[in-house]
C-alpha atoms as a PDB file:
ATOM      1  CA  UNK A   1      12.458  -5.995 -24.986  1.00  0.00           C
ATOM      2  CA  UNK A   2       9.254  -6.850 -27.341  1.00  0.00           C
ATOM      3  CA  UNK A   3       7.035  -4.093 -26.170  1.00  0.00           C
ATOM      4  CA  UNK A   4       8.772  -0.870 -25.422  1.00  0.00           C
ATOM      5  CA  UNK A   5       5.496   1.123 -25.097  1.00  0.00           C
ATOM      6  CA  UNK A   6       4.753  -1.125 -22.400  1.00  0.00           C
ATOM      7  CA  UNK A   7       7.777  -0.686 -20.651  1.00  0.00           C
ATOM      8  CA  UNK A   8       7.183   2.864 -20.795  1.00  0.00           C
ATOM      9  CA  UNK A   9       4.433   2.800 -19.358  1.00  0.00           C
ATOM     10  CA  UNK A  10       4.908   0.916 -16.286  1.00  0.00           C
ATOM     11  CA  UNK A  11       7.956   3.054 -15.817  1.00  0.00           C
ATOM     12  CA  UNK A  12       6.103   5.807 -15.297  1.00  0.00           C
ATOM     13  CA  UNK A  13       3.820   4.484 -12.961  1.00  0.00           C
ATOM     14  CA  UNK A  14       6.581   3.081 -11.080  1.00  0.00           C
ATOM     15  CA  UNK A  15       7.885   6.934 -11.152  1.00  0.00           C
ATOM     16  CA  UNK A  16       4.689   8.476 -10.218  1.00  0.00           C
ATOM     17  CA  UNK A  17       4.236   5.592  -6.949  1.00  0.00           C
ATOM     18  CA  UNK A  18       7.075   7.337  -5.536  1.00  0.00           C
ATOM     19  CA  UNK A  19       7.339  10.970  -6.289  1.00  0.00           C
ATOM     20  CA  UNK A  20       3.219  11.297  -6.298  1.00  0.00           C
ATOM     21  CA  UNK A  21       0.413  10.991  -3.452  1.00  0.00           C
ATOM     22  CA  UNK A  22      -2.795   9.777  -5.222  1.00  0.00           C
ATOM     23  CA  UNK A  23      -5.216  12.585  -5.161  1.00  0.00           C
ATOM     24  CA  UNK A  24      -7.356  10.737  -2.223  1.00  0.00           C
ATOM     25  CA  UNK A  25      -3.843  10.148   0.186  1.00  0.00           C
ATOM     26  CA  UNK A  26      -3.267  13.582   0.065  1.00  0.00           C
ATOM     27  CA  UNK A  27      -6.794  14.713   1.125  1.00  0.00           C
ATOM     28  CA  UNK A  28      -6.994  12.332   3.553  1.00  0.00           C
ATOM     29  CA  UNK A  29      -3.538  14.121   4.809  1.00  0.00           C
ATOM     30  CA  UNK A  30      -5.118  17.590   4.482  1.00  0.00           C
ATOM     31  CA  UNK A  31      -8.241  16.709   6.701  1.00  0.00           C
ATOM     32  CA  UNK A  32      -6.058  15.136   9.124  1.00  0.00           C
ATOM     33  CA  UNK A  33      -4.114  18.738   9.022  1.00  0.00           C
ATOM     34  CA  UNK A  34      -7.307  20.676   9.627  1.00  0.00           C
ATOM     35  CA  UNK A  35      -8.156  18.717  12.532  1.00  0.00           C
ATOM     36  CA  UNK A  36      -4.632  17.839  14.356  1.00  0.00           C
ATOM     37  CA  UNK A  37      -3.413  19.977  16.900  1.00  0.00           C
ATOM     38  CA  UNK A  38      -0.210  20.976  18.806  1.00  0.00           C
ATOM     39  CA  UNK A  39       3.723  19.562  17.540  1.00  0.00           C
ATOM     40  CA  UNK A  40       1.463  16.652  15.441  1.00  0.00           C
ATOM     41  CA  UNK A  41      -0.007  19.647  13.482  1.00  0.00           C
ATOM     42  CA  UNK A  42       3.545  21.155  12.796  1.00  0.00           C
ATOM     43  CA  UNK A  43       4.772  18.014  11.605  1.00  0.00           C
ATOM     44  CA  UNK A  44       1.677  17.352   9.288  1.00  0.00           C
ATOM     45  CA  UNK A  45       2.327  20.677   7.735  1.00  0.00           C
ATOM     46  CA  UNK A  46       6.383  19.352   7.444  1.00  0.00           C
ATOM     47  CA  UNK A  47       4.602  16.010   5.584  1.00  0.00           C
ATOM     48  CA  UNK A  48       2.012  18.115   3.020  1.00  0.00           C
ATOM     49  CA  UNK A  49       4.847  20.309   2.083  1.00  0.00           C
ATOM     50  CA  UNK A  50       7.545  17.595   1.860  1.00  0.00           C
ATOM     51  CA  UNK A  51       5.179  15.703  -1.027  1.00  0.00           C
ATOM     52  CA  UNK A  52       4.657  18.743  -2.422  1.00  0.00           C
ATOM     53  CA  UNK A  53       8.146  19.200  -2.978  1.00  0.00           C
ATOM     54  CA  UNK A  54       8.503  15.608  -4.365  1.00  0.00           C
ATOM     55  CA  UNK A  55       5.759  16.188  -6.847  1.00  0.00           C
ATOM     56  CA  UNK A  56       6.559  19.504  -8.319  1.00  0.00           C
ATOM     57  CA  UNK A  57      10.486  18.343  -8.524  1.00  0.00           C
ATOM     58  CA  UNK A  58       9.799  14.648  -9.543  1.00  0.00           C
ATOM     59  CA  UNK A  59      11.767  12.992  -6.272  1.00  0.00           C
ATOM     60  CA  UNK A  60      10.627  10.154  -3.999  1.00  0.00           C
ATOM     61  CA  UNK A  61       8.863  11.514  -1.022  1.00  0.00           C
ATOM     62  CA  UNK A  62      10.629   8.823   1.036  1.00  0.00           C
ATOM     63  CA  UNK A  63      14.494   7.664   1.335  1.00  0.00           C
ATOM     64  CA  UNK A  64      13.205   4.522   1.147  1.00  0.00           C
ATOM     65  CA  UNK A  65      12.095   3.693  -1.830  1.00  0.00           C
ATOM     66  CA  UNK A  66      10.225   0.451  -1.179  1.00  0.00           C
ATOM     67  CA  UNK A  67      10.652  -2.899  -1.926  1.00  0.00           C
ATOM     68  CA  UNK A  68       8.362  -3.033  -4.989  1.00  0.00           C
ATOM     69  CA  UNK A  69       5.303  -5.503  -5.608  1.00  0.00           C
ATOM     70  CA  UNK A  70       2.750  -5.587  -8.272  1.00  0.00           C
ATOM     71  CA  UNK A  71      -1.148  -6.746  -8.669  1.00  0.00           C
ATOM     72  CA  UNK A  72      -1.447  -7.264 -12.216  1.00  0.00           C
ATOM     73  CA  UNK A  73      -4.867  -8.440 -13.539  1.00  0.00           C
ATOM     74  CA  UNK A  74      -3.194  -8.945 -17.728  1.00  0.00           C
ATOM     75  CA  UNK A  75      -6.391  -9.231 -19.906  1.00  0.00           C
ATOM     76  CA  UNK A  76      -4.907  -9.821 -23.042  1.00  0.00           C
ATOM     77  CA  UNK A  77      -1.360  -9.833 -22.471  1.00  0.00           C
ATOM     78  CA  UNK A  78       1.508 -12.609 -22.356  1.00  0.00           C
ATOM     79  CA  UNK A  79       2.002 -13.418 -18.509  1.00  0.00           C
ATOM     80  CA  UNK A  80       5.924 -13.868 -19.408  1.00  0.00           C
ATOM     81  CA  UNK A  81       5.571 -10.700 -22.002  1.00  0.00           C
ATOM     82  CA  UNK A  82       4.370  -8.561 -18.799  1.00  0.00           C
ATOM     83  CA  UNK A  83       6.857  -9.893 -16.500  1.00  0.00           C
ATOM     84  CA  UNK A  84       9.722  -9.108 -18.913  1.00  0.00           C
ATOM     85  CA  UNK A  85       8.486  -5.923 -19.144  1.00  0.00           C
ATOM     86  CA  UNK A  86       8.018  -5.027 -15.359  1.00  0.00           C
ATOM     87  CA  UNK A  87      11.402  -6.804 -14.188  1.00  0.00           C
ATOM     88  CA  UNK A  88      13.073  -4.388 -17.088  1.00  0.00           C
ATOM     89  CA  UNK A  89      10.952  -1.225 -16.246  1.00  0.00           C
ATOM     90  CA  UNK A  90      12.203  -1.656 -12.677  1.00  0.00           C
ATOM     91  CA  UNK A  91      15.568  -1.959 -13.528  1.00  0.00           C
ATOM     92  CA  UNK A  92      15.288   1.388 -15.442  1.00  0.00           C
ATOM     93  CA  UNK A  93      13.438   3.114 -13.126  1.00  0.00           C
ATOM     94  CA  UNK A  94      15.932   2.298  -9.739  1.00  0.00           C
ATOM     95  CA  UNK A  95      19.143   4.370 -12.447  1.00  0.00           C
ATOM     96  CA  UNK A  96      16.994   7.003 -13.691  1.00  0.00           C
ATOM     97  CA  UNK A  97      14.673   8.614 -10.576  1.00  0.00           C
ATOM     98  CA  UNK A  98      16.701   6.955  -8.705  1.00  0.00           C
ATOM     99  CA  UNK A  99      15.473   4.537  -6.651  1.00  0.00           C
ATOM    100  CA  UNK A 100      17.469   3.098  -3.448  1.00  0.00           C
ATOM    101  CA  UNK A 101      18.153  -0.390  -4.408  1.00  0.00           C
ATOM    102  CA  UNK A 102      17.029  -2.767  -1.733  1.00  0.00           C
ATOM    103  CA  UNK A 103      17.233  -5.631  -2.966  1.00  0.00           C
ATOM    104  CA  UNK A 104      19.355  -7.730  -0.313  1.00  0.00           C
ATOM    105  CA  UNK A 105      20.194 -11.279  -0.550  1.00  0.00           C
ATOM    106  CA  UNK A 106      19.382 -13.438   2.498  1.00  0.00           C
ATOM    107  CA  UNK A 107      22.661 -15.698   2.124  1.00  0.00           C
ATOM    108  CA  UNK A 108      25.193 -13.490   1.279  1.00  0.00           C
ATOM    109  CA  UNK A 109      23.620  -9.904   2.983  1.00  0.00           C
ATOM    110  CA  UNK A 110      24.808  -8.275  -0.706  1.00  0.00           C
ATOM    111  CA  UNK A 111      22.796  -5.600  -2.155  1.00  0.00           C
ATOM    112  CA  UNK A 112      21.829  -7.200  -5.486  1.00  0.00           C
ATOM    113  CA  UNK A 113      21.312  -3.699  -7.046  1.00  0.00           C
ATOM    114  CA  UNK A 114      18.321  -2.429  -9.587  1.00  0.00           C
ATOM    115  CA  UNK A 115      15.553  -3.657  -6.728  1.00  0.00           C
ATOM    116  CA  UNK A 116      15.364  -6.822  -8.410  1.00  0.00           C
ATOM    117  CA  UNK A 117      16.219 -10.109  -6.637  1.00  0.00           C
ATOM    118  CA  UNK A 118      14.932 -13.728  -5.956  1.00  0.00           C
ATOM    119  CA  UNK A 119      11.395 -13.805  -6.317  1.00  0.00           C
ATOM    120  CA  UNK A 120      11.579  -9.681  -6.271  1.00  0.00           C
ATOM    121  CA  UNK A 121       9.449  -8.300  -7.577  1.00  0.00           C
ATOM    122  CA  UNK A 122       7.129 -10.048  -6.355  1.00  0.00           C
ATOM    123  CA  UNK A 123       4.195 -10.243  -8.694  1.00  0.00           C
ATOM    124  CA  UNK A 124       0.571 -11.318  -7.669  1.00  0.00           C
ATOM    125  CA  UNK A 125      -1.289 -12.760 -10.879  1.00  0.00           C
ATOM    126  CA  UNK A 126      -5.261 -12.311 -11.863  1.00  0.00           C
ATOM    127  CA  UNK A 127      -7.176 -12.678 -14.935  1.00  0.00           C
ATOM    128  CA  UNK A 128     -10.526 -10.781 -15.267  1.00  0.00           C
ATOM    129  CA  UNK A 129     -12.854 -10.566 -17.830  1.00  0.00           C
ATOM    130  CA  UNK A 130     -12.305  -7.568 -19.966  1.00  0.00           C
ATOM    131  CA  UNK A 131      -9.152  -7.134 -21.891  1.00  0.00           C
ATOM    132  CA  UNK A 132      -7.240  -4.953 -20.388  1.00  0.00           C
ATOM    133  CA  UNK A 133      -4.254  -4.437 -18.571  1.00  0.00           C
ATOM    134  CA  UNK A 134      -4.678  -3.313 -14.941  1.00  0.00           C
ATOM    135  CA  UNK A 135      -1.039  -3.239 -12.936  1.00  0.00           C
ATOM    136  CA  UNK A 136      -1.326  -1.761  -9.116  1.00  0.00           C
ATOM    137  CA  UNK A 137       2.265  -0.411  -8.315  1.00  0.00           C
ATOM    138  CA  UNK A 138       2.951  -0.996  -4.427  1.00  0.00           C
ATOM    139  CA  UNK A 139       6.804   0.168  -3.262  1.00  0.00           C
ATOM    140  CA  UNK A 140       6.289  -0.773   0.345  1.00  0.00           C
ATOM    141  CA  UNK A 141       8.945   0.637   2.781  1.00  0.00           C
ATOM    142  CA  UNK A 142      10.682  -1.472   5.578  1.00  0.00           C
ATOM    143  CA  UNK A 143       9.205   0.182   8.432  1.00  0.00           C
ATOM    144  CA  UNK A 144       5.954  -0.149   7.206  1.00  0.00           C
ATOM    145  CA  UNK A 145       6.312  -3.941   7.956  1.00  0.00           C
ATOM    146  CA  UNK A 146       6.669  -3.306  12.084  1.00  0.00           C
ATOM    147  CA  UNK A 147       2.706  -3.123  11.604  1.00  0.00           C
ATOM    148  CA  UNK A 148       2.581  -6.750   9.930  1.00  0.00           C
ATOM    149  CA  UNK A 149       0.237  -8.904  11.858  1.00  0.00           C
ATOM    150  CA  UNK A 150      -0.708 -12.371  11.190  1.00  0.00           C
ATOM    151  CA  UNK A 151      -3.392 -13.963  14.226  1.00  0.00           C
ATOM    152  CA  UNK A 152      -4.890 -17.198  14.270  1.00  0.00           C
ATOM    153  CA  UNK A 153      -8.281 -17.221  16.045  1.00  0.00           C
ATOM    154  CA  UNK A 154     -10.872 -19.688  16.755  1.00  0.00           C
ATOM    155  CA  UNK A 155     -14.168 -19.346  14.533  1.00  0.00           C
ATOM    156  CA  UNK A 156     -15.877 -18.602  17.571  1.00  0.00           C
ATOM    157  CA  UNK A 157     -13.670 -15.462  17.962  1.00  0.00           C
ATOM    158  CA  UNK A 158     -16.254 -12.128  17.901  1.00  0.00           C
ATOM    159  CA  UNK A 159     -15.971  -8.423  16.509  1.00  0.00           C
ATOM    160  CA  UNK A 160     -14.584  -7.123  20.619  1.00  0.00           C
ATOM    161  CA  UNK A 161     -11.904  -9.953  19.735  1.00  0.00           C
ATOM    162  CA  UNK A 162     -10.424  -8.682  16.548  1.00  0.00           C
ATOM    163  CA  UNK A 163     -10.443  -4.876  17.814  1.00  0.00           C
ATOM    164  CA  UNK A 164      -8.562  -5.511  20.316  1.00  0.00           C
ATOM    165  CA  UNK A 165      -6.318  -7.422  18.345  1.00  0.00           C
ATOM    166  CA  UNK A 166      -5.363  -4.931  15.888  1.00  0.00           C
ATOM    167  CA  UNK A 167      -5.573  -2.082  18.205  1.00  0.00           C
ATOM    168  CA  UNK A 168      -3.495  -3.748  20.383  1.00  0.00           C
ATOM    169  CA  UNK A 169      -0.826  -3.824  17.607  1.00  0.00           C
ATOM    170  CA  UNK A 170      -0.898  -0.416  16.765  1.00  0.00           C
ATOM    171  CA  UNK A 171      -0.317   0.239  19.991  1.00  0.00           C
ATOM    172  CA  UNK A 172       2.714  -1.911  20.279  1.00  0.00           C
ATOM    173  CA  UNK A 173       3.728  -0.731  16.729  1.00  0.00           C
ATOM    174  CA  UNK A 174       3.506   3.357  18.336  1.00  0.00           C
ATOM    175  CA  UNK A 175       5.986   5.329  16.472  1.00  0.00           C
ATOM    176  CA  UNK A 176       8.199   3.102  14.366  1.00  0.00           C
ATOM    177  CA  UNK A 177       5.604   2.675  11.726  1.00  0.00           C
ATOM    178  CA  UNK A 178       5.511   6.348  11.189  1.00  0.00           C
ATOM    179  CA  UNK A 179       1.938   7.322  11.887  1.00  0.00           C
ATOM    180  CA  UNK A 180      -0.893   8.259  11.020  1.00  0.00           C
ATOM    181  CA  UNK A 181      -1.350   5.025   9.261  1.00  0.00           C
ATOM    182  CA  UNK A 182      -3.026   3.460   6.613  1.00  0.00           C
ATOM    183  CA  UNK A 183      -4.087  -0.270   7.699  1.00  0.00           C
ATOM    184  CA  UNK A 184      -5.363  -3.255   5.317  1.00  0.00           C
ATOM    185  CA  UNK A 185      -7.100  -5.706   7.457  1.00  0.00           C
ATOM    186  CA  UNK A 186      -8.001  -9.225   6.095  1.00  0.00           C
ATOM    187  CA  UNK A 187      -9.712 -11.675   7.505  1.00  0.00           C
ATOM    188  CA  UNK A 188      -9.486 -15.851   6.110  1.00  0.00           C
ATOM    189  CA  UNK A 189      -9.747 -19.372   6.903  1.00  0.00           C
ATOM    190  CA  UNK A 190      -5.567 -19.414   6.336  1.00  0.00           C
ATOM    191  CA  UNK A 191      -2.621 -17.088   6.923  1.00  0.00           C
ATOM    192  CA  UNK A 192      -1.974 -16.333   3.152  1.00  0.00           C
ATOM    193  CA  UNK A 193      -5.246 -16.162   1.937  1.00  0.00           C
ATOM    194  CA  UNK A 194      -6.059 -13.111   4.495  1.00  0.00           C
ATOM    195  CA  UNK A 195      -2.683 -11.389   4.082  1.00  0.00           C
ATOM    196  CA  UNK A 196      -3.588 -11.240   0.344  1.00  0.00           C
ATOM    197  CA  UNK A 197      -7.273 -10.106   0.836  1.00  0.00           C
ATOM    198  CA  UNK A 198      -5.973  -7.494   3.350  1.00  0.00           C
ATOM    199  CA  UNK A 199      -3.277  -6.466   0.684  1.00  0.00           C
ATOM    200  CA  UNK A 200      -6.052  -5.858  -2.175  1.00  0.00           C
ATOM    201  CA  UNK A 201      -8.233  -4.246   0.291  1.00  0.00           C
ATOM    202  CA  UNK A 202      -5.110  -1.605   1.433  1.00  0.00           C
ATOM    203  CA  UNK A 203      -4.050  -0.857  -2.090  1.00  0.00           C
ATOM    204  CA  UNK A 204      -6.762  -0.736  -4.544  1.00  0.00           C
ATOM    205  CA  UNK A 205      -9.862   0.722  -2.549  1.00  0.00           C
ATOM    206  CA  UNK A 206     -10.190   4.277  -2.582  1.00  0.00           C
ATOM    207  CA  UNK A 207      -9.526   6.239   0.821  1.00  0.00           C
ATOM    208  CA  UNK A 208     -12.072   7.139   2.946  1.00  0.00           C
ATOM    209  CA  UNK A 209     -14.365   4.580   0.865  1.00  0.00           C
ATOM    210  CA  UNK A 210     -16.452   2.269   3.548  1.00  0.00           C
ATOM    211  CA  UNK A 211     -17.078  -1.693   2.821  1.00  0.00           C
ATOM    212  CA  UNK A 212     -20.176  -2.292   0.490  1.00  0.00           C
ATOM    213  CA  UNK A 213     -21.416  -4.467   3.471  1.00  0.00           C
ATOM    214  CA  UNK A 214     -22.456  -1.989   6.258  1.00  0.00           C
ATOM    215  CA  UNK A 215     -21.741  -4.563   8.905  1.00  0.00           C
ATOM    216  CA  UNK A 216     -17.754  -4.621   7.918  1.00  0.00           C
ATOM    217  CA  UNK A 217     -18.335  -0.994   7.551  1.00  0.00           C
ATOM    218  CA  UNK A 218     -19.306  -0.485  10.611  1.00  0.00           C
ATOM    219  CA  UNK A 219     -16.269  -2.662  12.312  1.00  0.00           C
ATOM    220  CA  UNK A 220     -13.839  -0.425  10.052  1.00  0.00           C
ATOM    221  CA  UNK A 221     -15.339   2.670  11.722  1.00  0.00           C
ATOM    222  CA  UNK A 222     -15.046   1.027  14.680  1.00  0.00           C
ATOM    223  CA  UNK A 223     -11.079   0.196  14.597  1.00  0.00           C
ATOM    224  CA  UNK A 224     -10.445   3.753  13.540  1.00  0.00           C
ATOM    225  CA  UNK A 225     -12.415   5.566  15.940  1.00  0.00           C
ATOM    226  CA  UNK A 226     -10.815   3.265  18.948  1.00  0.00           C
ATOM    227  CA  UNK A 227      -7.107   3.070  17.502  1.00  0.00           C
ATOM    228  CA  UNK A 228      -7.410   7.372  17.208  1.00  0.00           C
ATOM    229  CA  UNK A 229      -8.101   7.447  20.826  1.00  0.00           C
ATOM    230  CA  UNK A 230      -4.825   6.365  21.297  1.00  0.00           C
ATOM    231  CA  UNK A 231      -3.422   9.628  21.190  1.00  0.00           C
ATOM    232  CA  UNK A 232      -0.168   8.327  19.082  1.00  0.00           C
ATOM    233  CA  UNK A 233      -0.339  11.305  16.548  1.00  0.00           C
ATOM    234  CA  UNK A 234       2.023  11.854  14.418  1.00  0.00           C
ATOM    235  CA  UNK A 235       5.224  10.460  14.539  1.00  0.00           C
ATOM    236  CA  UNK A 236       4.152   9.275  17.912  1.00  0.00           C
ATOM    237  CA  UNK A 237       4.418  13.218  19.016  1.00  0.00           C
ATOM    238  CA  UNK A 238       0.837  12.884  20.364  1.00  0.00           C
ATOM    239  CA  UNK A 239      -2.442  14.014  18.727  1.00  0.00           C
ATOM    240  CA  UNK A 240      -6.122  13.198  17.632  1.00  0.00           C
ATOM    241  CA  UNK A 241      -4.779  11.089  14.479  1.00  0.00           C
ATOM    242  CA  UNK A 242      -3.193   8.066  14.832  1.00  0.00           C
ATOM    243  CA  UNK A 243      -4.778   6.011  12.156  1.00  0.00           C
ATOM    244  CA  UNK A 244      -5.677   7.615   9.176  1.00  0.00           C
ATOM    245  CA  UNK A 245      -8.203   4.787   7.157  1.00  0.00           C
ATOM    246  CA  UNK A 246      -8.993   1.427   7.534  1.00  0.00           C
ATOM    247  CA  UNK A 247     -10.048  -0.947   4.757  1.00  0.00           C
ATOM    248  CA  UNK A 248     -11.270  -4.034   5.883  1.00  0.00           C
ATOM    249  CA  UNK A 249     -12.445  -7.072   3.321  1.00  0.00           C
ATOM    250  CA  UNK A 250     -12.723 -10.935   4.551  1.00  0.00           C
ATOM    251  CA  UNK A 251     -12.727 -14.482   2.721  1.00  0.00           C
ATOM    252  CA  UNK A 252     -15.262 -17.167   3.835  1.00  0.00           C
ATOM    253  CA  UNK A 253     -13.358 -19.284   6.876  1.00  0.00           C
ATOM    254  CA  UNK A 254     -13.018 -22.309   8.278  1.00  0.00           C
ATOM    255  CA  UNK A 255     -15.102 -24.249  10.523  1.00  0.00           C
ATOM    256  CA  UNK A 256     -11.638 -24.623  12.554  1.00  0.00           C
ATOM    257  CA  UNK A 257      -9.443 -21.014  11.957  1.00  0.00           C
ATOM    258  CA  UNK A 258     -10.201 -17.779  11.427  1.00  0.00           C
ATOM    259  CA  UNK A 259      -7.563 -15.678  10.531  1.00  0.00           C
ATOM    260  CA  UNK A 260      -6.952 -12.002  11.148  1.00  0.00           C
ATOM    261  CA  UNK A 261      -3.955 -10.282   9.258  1.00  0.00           C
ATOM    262  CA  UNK A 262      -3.248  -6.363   8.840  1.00  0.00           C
ATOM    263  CA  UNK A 263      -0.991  -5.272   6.464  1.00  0.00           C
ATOM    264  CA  UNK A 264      -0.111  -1.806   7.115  1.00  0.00           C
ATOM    265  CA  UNK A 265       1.686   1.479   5.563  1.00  0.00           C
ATOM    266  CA  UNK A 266       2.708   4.944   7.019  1.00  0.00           C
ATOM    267  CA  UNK A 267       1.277   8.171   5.848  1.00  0.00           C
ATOM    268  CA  UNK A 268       2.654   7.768   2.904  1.00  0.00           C
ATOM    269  CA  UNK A 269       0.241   5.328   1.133  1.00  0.00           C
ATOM    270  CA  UNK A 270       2.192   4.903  -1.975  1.00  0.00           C
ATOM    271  CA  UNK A 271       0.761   2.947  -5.169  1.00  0.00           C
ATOM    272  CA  UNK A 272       0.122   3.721  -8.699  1.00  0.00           C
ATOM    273  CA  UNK A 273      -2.820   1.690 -10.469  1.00  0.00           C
ATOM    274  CA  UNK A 274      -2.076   1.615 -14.376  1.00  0.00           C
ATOM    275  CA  UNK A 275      -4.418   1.035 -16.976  1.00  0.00           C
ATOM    276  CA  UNK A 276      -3.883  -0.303 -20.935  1.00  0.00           C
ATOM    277  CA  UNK A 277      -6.183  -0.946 -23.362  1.00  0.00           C
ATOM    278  CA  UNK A 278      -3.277  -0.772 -26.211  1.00  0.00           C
ATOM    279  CA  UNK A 279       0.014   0.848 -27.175  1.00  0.00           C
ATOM    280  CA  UNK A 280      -2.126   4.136 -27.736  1.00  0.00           C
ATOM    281  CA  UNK A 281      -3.999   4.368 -24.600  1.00  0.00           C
ATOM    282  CA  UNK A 282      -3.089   4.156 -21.012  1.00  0.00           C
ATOM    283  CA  UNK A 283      -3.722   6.387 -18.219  1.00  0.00           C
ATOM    284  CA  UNK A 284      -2.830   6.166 -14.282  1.00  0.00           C
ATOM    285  CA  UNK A 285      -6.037   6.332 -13.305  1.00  0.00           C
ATOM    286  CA  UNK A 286      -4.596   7.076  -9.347  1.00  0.00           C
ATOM    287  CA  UNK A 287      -3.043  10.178 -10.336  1.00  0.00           C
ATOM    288  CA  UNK A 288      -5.530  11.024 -13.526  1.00  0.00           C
ATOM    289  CA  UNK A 289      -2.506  10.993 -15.570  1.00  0.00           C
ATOM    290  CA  UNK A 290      -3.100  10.296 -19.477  1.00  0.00           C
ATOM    291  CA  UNK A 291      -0.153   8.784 -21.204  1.00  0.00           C
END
């Protein structure tokens, strides 16, 4: 390993994205508190205390771990050089926190061990302007995924249209996502160009922070006000909150699709965004954590 600094680094961002809440989770968690009543207002409390707990003693605040991704925008850096260095950080990480491996193989069912595996991490690639290093850690659990929602519509299709659409799978979803959610909604003239924009839009907006363009603003208000009059609550015990934030963004589309995805998490909105400007400087800027 070249750059052992580096590796450092992303090690303890991949440590923080599981034992750590960024600052705006955890208020949005707290609010939901104040205003939640009955058993979802018990288990709330359970929640808040239970990431306390991980944070002051350094332990995941979930069982599971995640299966881990990464958005790495690499300014100056080596694509391969940052690669090596996540795919080896990982490894690290899964003995020393420890993380639960889950890493399976599709052929053989075997756990591969260390979370790493064919094409896992996966790693999504871009290249800004500026030099420096920006890496988004996302360990996304398994039940997370019950929420995963990709819907072709015709071009024609209308605001009513895609409410419905992702309300409806909330709905469907209830309990096994683990509510009150966090959703990423992305909207595209194909399936993997949406999932992607929905991803971004999920992970590395700030919560509670509205779309720059007040009519998606508006139709994220929209979804979260109608989804939270669903009474799910948490854990599907009933309540005012079902649906903690939504984060809406959208691609131009084509004169012949239009494509709706959600990409969704539980309460526990886990990520850790790490920036580098050089072996002496780096910070977490999710957790305003110098390193």
């Amino acid at each position: 390993m070249k750059n052992e600094k580096l590796k450092d680094y992303v090690k303890e961002a991949i440590k923080v994205s599981v034992t750590s809440l960024p600052y705006d989770v955890k208020s949005k968690l707290e609010e939901a508190y104040e205003m939640e009543e009955g058993l979802s207002k018990i288990f709330l409390k359970a929640i808040i205390d239970n990431v306390e707990i991980a944070n002051n003693e350094s332990r995941p605040i979930c069982q599971d771990t995640g299966t881990f991704s990464f958005i790495v925008r690499r300014g100056n850096f080596e694509e391969h050089e940052v690669k090596e260095v996540i795919v080896e950080a990982l490894k690290e990480a899964s003995e020393e926190i420890p993380l639960r491996p889950n890493a399976i193989d599709f052929v053989t069912r075997k756990n591969l061990g260390g979370n790493i595996g064919r094409f896992i991490p996966w790693i999504t690639w871009e290249y800004p302007e500026d030099n420096l290093l920006r890496i988004t850690v996302v360990p996304k659990g398994g039940g997370s995924e019950v929420l995963s929602l990709v819907k072709i519509l015709p071009p024609v299709s209308q605001e009513e249209e895609i409410i419905k659409i992702i309300v409806d799978d909330i709905f469907e979803a209830w309990a096994k996502p683990c509510p009150p959610l966090f959703l990423g909604v992305g909207i595209g003239p194909t399936s993997e160009t949406a999932t992607n924009v929905a991803k971004r839009a999920l992970y590395e907006r700030k919560i509670g922070e509205r779309h720059k363009e007040e009519a998606i603003a508006s139709l994220e208000t929209k979804i979260i006000e109608r989804a939270n009059k669903l009474g799910i609550g948490t854990h599907g015990l009933g309540g005012k909150v079902s649906v903690l934030d939504v984060h809406l963004d959208y691609a131009s589309i084509h004169p012949a699709s239009l494509v709706v995805s959600v990409v969704g998490s539980c309460w526990a909105l886990r990520r850790a965004i790490l920036i580098v400007e050089d072996s002496k400087k780096a910070e977490i800027v999710s957790h305003n954590i110098k390193l």
